[in-house]
PDB file of N, CA and C in Angstrom:
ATOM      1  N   UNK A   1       6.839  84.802 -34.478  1.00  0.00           N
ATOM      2  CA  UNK A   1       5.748  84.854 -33.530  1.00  0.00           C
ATOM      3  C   UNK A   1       6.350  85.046 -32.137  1.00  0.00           C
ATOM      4  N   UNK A   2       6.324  85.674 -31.680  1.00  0.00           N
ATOM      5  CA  UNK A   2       6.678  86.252 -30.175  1.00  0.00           C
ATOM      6  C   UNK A   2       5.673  84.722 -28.651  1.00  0.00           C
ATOM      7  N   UNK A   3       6.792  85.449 -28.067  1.00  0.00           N
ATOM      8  CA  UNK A   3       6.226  83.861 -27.009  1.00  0.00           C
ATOM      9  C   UNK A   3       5.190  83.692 -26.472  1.00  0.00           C
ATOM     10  N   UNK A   4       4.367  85.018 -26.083  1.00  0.00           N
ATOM     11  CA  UNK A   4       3.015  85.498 -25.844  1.00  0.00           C
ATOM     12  C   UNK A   4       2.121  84.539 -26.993  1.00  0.00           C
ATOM     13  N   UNK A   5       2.357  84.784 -28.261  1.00  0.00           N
ATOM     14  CA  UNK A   5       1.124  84.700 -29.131  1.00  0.00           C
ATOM     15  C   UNK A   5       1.548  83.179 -29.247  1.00  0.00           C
ATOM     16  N   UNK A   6       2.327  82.567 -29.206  1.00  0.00           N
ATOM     17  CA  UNK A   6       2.433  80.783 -28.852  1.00  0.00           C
ATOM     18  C   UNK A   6       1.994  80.496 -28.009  1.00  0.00           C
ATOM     19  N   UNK A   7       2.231  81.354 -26.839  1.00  0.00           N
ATOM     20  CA  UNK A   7       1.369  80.618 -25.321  1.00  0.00           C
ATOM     21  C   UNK A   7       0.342  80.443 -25.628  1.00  0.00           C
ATOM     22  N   UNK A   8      -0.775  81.386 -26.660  1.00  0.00           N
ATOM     23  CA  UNK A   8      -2.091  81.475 -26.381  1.00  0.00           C
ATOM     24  C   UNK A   8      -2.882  80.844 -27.380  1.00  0.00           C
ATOM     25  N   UNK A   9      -1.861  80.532 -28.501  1.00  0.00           N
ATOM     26  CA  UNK A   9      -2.046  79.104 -29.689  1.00  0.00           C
ATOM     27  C   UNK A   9      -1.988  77.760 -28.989  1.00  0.00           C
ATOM     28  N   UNK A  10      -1.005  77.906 -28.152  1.00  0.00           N
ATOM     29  CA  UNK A  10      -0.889  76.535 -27.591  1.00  0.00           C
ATOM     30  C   UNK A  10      -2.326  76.296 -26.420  1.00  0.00           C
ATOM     31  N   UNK A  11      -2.698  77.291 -25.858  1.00  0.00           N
ATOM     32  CA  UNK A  11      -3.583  77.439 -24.738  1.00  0.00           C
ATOM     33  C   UNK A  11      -4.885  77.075 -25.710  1.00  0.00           C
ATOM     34  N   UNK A  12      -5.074  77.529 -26.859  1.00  0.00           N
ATOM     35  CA  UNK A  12      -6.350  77.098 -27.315  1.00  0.00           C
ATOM     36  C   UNK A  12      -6.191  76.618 -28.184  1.00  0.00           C
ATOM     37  N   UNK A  13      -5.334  75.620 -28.635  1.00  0.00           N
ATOM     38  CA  UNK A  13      -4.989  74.471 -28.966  1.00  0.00           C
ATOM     39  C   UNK A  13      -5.142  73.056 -28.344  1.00  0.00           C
ATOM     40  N   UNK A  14      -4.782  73.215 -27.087  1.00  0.00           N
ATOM     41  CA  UNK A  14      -5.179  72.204 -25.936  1.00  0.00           C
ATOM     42  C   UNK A  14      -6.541  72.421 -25.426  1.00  0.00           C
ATOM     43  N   UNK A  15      -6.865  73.393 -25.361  1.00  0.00           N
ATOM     44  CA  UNK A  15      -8.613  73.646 -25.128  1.00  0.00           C
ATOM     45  C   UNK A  15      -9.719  73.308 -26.810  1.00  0.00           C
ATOM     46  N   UNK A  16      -8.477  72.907 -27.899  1.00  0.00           N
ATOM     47  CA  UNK A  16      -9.929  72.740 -28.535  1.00  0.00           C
ATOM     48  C   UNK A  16      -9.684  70.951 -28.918  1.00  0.00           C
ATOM     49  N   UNK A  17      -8.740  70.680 -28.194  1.00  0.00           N
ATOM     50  CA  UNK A  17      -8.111  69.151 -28.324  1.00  0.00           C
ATOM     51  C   UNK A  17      -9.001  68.534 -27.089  1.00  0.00           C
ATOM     52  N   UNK A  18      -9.263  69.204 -25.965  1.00  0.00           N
ATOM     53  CA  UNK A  18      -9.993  68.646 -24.917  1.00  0.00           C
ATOM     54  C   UNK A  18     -11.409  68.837 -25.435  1.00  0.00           C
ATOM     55  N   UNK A  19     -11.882  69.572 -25.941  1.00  0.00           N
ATOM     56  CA  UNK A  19     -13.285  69.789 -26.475  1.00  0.00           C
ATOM     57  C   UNK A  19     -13.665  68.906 -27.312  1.00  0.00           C
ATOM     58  N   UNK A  20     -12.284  68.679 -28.338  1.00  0.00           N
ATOM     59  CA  UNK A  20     -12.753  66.995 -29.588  1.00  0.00           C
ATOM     60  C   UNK A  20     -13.100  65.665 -28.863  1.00  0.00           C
ATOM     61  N   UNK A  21     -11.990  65.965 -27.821  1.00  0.00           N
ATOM     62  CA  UNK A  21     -12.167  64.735 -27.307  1.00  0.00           C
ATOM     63  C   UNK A  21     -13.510  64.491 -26.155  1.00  0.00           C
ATOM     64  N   UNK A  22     -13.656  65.226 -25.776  1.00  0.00           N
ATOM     65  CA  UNK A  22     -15.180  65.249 -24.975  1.00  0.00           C
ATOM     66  C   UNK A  22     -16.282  64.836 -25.461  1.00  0.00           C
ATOM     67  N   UNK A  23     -16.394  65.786 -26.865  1.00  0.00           N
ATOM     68  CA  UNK A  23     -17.471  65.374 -27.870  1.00  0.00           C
ATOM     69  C   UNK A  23     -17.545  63.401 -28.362  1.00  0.00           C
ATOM     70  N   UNK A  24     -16.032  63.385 -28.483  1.00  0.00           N
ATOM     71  CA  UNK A  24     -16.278  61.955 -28.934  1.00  0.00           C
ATOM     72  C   UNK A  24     -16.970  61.138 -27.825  1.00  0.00           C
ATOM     73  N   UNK A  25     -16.171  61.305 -26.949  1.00  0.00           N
ATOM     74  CA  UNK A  25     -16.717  60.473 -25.618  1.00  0.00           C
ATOM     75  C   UNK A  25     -18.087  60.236 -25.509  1.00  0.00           C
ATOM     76  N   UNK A  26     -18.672  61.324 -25.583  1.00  0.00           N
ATOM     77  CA  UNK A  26     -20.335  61.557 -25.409  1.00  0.00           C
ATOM     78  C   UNK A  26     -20.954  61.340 -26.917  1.00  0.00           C
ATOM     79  N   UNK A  27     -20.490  61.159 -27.721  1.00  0.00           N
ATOM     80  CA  UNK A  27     -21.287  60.637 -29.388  1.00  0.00           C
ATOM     81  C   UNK A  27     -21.648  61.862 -30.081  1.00  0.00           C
ATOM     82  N   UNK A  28     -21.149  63.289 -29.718  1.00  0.00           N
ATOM     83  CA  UNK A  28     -21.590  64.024 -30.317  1.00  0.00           C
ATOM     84  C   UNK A  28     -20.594  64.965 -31.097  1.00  0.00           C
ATOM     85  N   UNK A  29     -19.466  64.515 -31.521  1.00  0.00           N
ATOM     86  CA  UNK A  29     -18.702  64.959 -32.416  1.00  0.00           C
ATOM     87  C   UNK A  29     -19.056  64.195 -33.575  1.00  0.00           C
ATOM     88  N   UNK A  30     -19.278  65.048 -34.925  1.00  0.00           N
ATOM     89  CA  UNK A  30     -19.645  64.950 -35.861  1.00  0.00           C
ATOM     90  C   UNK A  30     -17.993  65.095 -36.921  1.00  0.00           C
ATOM     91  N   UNK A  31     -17.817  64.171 -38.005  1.00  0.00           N
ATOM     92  CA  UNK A  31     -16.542  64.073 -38.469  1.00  0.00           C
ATOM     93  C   UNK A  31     -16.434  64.904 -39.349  1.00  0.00           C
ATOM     94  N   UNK A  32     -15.584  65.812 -39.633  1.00  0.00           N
ATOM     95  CA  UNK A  32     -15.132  67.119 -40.115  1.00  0.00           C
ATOM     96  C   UNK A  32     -14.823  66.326 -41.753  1.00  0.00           C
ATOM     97  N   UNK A  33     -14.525  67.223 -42.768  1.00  0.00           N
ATOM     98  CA  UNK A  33     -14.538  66.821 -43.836  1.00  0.00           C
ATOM     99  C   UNK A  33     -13.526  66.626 -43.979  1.00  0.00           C
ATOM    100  N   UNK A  34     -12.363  66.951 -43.612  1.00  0.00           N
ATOM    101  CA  UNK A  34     -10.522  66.318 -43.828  1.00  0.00           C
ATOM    102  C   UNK A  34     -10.872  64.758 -43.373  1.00  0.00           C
ATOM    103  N   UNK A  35     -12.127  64.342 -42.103  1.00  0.00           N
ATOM    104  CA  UNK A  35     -11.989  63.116 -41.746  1.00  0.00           C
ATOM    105  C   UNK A  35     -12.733  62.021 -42.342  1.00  0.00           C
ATOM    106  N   UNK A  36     -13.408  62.046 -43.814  1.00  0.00           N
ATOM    107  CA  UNK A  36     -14.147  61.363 -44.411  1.00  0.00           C
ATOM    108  C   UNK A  36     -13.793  60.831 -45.379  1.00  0.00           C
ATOM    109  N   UNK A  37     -13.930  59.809 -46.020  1.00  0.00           N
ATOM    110  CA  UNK A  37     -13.359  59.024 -47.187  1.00  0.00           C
ATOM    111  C   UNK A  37     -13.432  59.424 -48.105  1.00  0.00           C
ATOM    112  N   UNK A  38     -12.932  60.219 -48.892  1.00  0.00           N
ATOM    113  CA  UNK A  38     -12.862  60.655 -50.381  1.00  0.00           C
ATOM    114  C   UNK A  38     -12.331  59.914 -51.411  1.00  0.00           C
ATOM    115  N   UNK A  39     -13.532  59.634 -52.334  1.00  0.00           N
ATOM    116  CA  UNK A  39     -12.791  58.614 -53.239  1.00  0.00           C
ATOM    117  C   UNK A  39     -12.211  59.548 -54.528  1.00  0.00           C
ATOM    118  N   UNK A  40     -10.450  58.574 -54.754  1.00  0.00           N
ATOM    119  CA  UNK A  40      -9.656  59.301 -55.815  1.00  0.00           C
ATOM    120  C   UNK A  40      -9.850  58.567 -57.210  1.00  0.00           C
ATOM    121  N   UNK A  41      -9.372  59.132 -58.214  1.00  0.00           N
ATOM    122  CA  UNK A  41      -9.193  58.592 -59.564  1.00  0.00           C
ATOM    123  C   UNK A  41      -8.566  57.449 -59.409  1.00  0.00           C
ATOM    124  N   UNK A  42      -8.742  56.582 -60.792  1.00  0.00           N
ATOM    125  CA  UNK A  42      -8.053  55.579 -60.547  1.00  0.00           C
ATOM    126  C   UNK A  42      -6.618  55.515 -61.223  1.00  0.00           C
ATOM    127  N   UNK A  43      -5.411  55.595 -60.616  1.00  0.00           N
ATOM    128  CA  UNK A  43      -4.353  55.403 -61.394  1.00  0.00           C
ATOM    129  C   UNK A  43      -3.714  55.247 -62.717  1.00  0.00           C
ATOM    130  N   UNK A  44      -3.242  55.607 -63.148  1.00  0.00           N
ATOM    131  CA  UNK A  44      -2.522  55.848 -64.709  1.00  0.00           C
ATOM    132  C   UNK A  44      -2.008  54.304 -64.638  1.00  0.00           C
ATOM    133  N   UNK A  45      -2.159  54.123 -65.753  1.00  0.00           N
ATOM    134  CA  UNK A  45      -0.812  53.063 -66.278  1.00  0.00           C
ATOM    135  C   UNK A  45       0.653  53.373 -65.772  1.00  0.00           C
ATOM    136  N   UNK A  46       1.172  54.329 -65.917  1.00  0.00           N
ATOM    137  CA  UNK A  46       2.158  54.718 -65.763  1.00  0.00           C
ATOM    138  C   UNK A  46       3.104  54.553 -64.038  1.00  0.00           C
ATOM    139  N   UNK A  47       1.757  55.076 -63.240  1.00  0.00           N
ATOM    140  CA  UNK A  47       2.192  55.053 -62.026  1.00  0.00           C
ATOM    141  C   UNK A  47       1.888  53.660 -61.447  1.00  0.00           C
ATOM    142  N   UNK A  48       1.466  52.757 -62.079  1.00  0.00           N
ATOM    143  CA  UNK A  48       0.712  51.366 -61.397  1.00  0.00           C
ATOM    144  C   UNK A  48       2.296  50.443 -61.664  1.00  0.00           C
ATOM    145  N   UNK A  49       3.038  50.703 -62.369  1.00  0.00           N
ATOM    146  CA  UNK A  49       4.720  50.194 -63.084  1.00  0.00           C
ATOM    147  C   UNK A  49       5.468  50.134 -61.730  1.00  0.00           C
ATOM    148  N   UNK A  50       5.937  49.200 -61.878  1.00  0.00           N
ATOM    149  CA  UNK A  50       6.761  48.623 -60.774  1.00  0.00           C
ATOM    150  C   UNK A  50       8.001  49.862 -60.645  1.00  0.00           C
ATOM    151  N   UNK A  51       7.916  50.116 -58.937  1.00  0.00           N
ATOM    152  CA  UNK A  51       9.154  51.806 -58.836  1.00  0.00           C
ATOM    153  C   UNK A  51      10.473  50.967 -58.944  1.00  0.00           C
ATOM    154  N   UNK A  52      10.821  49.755 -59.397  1.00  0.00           N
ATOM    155  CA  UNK A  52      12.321  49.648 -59.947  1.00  0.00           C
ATOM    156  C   UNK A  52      12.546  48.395 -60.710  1.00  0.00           C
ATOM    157  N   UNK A  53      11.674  49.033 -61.722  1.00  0.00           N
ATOM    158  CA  UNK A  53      11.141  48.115 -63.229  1.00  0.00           C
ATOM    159  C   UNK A  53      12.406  48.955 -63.902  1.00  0.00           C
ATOM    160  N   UNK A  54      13.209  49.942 -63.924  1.00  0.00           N
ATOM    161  CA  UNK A  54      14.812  50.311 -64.550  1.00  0.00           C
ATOM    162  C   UNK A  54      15.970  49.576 -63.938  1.00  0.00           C
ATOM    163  N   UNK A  55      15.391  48.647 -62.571  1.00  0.00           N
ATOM    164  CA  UNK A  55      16.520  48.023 -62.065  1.00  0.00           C
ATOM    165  C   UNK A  55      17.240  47.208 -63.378  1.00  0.00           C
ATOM    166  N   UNK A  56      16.432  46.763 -64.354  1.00  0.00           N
ATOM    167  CA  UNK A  56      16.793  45.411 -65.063  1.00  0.00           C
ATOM    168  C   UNK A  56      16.869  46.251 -66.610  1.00  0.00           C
ATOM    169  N   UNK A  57      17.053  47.352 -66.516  1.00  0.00           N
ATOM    170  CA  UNK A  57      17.339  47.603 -67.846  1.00  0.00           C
ATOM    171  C   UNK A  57      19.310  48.370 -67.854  1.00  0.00           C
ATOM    172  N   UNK A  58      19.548  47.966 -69.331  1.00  0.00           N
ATOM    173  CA  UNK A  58      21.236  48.554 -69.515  1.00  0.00           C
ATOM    174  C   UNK A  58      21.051  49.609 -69.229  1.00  0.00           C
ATOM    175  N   UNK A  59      22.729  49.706 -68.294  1.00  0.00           N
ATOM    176  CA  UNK A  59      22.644  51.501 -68.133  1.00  0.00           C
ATOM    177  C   UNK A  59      24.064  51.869 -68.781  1.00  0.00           C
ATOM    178  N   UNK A  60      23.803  51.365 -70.395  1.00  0.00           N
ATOM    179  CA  UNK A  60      24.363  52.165 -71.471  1.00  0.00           C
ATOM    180  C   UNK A  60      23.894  52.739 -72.260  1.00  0.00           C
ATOM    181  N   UNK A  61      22.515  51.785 -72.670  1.00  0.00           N
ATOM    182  CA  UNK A  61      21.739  52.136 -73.540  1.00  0.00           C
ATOM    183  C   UNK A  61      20.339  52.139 -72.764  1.00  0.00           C
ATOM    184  N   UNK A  62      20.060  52.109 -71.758  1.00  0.00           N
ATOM    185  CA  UNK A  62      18.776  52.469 -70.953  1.00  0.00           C
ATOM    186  C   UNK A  62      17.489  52.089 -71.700  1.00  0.00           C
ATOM    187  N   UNK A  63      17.387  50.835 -72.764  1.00  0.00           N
ATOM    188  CA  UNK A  63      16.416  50.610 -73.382  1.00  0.00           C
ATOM    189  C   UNK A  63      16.241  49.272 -73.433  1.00  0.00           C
ATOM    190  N   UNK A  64      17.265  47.958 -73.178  1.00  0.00           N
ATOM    191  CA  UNK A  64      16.979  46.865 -73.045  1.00  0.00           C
ATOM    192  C   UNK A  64      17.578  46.604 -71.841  1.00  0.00           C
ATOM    193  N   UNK A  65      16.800  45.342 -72.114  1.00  0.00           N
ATOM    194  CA  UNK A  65      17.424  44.418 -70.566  1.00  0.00           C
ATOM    195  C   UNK A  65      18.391  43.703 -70.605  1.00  0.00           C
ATOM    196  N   UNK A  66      19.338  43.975 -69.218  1.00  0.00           N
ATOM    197  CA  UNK A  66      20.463  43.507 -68.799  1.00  0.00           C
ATOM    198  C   UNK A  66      20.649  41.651 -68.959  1.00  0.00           C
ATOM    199  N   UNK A  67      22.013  41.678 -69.594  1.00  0.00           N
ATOM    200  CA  UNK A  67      21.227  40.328 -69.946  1.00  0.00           C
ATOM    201  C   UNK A  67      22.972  39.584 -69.901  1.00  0.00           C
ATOM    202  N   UNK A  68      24.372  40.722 -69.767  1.00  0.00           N
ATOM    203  CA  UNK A  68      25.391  40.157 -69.455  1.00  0.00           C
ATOM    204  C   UNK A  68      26.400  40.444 -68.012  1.00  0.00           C
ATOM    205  N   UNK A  69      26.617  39.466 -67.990  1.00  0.00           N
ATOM    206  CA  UNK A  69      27.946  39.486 -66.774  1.00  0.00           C
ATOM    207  C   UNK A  69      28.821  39.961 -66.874  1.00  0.00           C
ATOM    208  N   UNK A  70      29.981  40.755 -66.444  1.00  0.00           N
ATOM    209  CA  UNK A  70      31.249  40.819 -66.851  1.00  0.00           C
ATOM    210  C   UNK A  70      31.971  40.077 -65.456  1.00  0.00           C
ATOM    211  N   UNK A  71      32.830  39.553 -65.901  1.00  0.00           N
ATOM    212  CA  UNK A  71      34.188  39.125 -65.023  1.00  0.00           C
ATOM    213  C   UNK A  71      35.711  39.909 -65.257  1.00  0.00           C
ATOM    214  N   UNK A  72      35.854  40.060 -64.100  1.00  0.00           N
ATOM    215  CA  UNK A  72      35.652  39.746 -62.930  1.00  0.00           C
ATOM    216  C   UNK A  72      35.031  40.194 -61.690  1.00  0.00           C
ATOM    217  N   UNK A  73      34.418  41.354 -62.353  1.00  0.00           N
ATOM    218  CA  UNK A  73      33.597  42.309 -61.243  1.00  0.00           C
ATOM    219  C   UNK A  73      32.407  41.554 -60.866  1.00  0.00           C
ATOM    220  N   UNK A  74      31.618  41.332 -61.781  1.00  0.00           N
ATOM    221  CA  UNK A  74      30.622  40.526 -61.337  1.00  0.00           C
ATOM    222  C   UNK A  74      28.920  41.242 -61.482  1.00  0.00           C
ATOM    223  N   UNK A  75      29.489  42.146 -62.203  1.00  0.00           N
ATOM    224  CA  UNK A  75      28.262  43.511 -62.786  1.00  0.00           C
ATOM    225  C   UNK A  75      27.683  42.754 -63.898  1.00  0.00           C
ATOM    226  N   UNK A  76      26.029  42.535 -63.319  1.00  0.00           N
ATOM    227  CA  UNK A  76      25.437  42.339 -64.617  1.00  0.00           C
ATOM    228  C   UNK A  76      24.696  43.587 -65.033  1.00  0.00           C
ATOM    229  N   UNK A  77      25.469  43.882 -66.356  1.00  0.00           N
ATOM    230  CA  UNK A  77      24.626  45.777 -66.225  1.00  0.00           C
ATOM    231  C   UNK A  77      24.380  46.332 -67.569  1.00  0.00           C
ATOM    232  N   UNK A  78      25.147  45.152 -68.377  1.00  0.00           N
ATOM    233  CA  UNK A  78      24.515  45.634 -69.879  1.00  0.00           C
ATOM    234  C   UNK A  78      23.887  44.637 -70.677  1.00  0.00           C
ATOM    235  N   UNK A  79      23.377  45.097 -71.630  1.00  0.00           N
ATOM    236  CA  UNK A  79      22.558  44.084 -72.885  1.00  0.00           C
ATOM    237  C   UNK A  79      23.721  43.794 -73.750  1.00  0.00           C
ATOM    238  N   UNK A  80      22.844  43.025 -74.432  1.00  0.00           N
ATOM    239  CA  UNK A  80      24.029  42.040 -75.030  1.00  0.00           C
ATOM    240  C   UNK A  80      24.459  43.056 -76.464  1.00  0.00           C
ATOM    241  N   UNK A  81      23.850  43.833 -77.403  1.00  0.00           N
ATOM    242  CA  UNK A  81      24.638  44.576 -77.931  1.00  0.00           C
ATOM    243  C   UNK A  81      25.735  45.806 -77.626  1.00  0.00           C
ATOM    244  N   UNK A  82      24.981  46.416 -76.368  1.00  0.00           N
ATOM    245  CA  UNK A  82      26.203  47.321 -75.457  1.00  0.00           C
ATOM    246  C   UNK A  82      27.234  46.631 -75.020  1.00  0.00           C
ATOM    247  N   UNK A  83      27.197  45.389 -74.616  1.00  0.00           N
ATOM    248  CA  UNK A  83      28.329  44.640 -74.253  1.00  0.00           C
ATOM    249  C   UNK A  83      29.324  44.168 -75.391  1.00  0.00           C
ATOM    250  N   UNK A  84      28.959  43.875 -76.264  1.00  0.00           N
ATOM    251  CA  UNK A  84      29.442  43.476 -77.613  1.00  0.00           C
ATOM    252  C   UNK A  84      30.437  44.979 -77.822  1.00  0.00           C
ATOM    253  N   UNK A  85      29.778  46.057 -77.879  1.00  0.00           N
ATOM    254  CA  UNK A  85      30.886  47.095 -78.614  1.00  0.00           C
ATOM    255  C   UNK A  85      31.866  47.333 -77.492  1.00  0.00           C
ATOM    256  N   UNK A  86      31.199  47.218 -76.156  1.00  0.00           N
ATOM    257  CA  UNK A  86      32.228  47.825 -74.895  1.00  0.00           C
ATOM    258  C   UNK A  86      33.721  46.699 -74.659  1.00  0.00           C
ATOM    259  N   UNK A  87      33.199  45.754 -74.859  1.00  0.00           N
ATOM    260  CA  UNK A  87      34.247  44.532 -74.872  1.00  0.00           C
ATOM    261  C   UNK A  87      35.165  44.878 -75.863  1.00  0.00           C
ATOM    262  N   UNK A  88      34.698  44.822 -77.464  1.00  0.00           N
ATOM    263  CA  UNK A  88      35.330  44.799 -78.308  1.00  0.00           C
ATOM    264  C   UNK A  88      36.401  46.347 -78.284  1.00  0.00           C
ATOM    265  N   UNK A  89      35.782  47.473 -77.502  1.00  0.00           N
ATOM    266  CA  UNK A  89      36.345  48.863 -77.666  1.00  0.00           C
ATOM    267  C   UNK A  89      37.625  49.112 -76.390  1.00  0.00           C
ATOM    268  N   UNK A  90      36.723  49.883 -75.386  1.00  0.00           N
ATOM    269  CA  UNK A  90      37.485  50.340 -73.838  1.00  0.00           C
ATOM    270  C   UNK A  90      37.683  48.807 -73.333  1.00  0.00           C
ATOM    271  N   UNK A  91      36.480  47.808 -73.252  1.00  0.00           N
ATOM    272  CA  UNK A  91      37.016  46.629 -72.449  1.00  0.00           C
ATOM    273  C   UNK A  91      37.087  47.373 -70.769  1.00  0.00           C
ATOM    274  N   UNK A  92      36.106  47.742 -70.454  1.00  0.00           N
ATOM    275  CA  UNK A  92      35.859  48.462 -69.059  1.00  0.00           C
ATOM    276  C   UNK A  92      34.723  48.501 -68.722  1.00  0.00           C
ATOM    277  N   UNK A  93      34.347  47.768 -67.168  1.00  0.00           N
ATOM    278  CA  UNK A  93      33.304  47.785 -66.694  1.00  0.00           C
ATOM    279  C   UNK A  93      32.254  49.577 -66.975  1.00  0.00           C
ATOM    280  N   UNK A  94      30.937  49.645 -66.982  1.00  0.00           N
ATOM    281  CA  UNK A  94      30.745  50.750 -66.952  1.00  0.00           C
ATOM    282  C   UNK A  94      30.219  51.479 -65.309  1.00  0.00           C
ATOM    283  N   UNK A  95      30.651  50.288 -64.848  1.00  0.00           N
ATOM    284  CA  UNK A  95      29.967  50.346 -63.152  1.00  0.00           C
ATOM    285  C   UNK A  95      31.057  51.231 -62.696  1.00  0.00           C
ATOM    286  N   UNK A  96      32.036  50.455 -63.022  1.00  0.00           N
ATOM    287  CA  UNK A  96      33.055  50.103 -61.623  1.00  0.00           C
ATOM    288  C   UNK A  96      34.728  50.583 -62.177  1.00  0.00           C
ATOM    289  N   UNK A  97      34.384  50.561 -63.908  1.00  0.00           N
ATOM    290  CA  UNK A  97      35.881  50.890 -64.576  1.00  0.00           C
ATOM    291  C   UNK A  97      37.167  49.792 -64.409  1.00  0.00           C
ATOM    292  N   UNK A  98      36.479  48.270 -64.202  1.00  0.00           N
ATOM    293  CA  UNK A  98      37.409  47.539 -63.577  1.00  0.00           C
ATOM    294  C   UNK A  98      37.736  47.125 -65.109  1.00  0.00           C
ATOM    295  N   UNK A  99      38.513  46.375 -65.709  1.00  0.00           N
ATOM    296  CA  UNK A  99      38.976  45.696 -67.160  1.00  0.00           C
ATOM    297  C   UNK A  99      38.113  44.534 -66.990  1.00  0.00           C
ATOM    298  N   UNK A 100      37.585  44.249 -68.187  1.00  0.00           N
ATOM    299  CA  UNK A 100      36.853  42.998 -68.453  1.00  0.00           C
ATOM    300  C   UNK A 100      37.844  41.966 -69.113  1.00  0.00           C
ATOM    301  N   UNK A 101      37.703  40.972 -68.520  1.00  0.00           N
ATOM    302  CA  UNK A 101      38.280  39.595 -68.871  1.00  0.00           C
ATOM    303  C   UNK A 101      37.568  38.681 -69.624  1.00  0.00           C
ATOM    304  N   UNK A 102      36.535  39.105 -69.236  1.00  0.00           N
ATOM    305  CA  UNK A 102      35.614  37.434 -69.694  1.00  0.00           C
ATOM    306  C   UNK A 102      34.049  38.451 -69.637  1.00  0.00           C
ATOM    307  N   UNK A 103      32.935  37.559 -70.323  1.00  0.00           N
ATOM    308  CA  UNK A 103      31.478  37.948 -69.632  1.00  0.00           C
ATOM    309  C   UNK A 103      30.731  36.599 -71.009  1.00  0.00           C
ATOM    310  N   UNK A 104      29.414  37.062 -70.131  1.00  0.00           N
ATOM    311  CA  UNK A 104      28.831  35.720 -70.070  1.00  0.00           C
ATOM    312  C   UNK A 104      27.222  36.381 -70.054  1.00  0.00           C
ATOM    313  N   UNK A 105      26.746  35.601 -71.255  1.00  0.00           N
ATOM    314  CA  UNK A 105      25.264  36.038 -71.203  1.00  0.00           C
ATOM    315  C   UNK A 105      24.290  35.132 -69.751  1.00  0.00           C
ATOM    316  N   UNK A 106      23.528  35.480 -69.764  1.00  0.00           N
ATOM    317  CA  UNK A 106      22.694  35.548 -68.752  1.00  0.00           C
ATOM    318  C   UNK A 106      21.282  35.196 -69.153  1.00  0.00           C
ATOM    319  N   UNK A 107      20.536  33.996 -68.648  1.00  0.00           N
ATOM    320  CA  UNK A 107      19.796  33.637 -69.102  1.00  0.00           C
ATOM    321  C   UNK A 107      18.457  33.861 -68.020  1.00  0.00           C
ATOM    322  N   UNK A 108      17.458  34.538 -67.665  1.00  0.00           N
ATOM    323  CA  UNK A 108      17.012  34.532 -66.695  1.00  0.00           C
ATOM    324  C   UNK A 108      15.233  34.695 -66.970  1.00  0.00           C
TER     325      UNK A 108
END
């Protein structure tokens, strides 16, 4: 858009911003339909779910809930059967890749 045809958007842009506002002043602006309450559907199940209801699930198996500790990192990040094979296998955090020493179910 060339600077001409902005000047003259902007020029009757501000002339139709002074005109809304005049009307209100005096009671005779009438509310445009973008400005009226439209009522929406009512929400899914789906979207009503808490946005970090995956905070508390394993992110090995992304289907149960986190339910062990590892030490010494301090990651509580898997369920208790993902933890069971990871201990018994690599023995490595899946966060952090630190070596597991110890872990500890979690009662919460």
């Amino acid at each position: 858009m060339k600077a001409v045809e902005k000047n003259m958007a902007l020029d009757q842009l501000e002339e139709d911003m002074t005109s809304l506002a005049l009307q209100e002043r005096e009671g005779t602006h009438e509310p445009s339909a973008s400005n009226q309450i439209v009522q929406c559907e009512q929400p899914s199940q789906e979207s009503l779910r808490h946005p970090r209801a995956d905070l508390w699930l394993c992110v090995v198996c992304m289907e149960q809930e986190k339910k062990v500790l590892l030490l010494p990192c301090k990651h509580l990040c898997m369920c208790k059967p993902c933890a069971d094979k990871i201990v018994a296998g690599s023995a490595q955090c899946p966060v952090c890749r630190e070596r597991i020493l110890d872990s500890s179910e979690i009662y919460i």
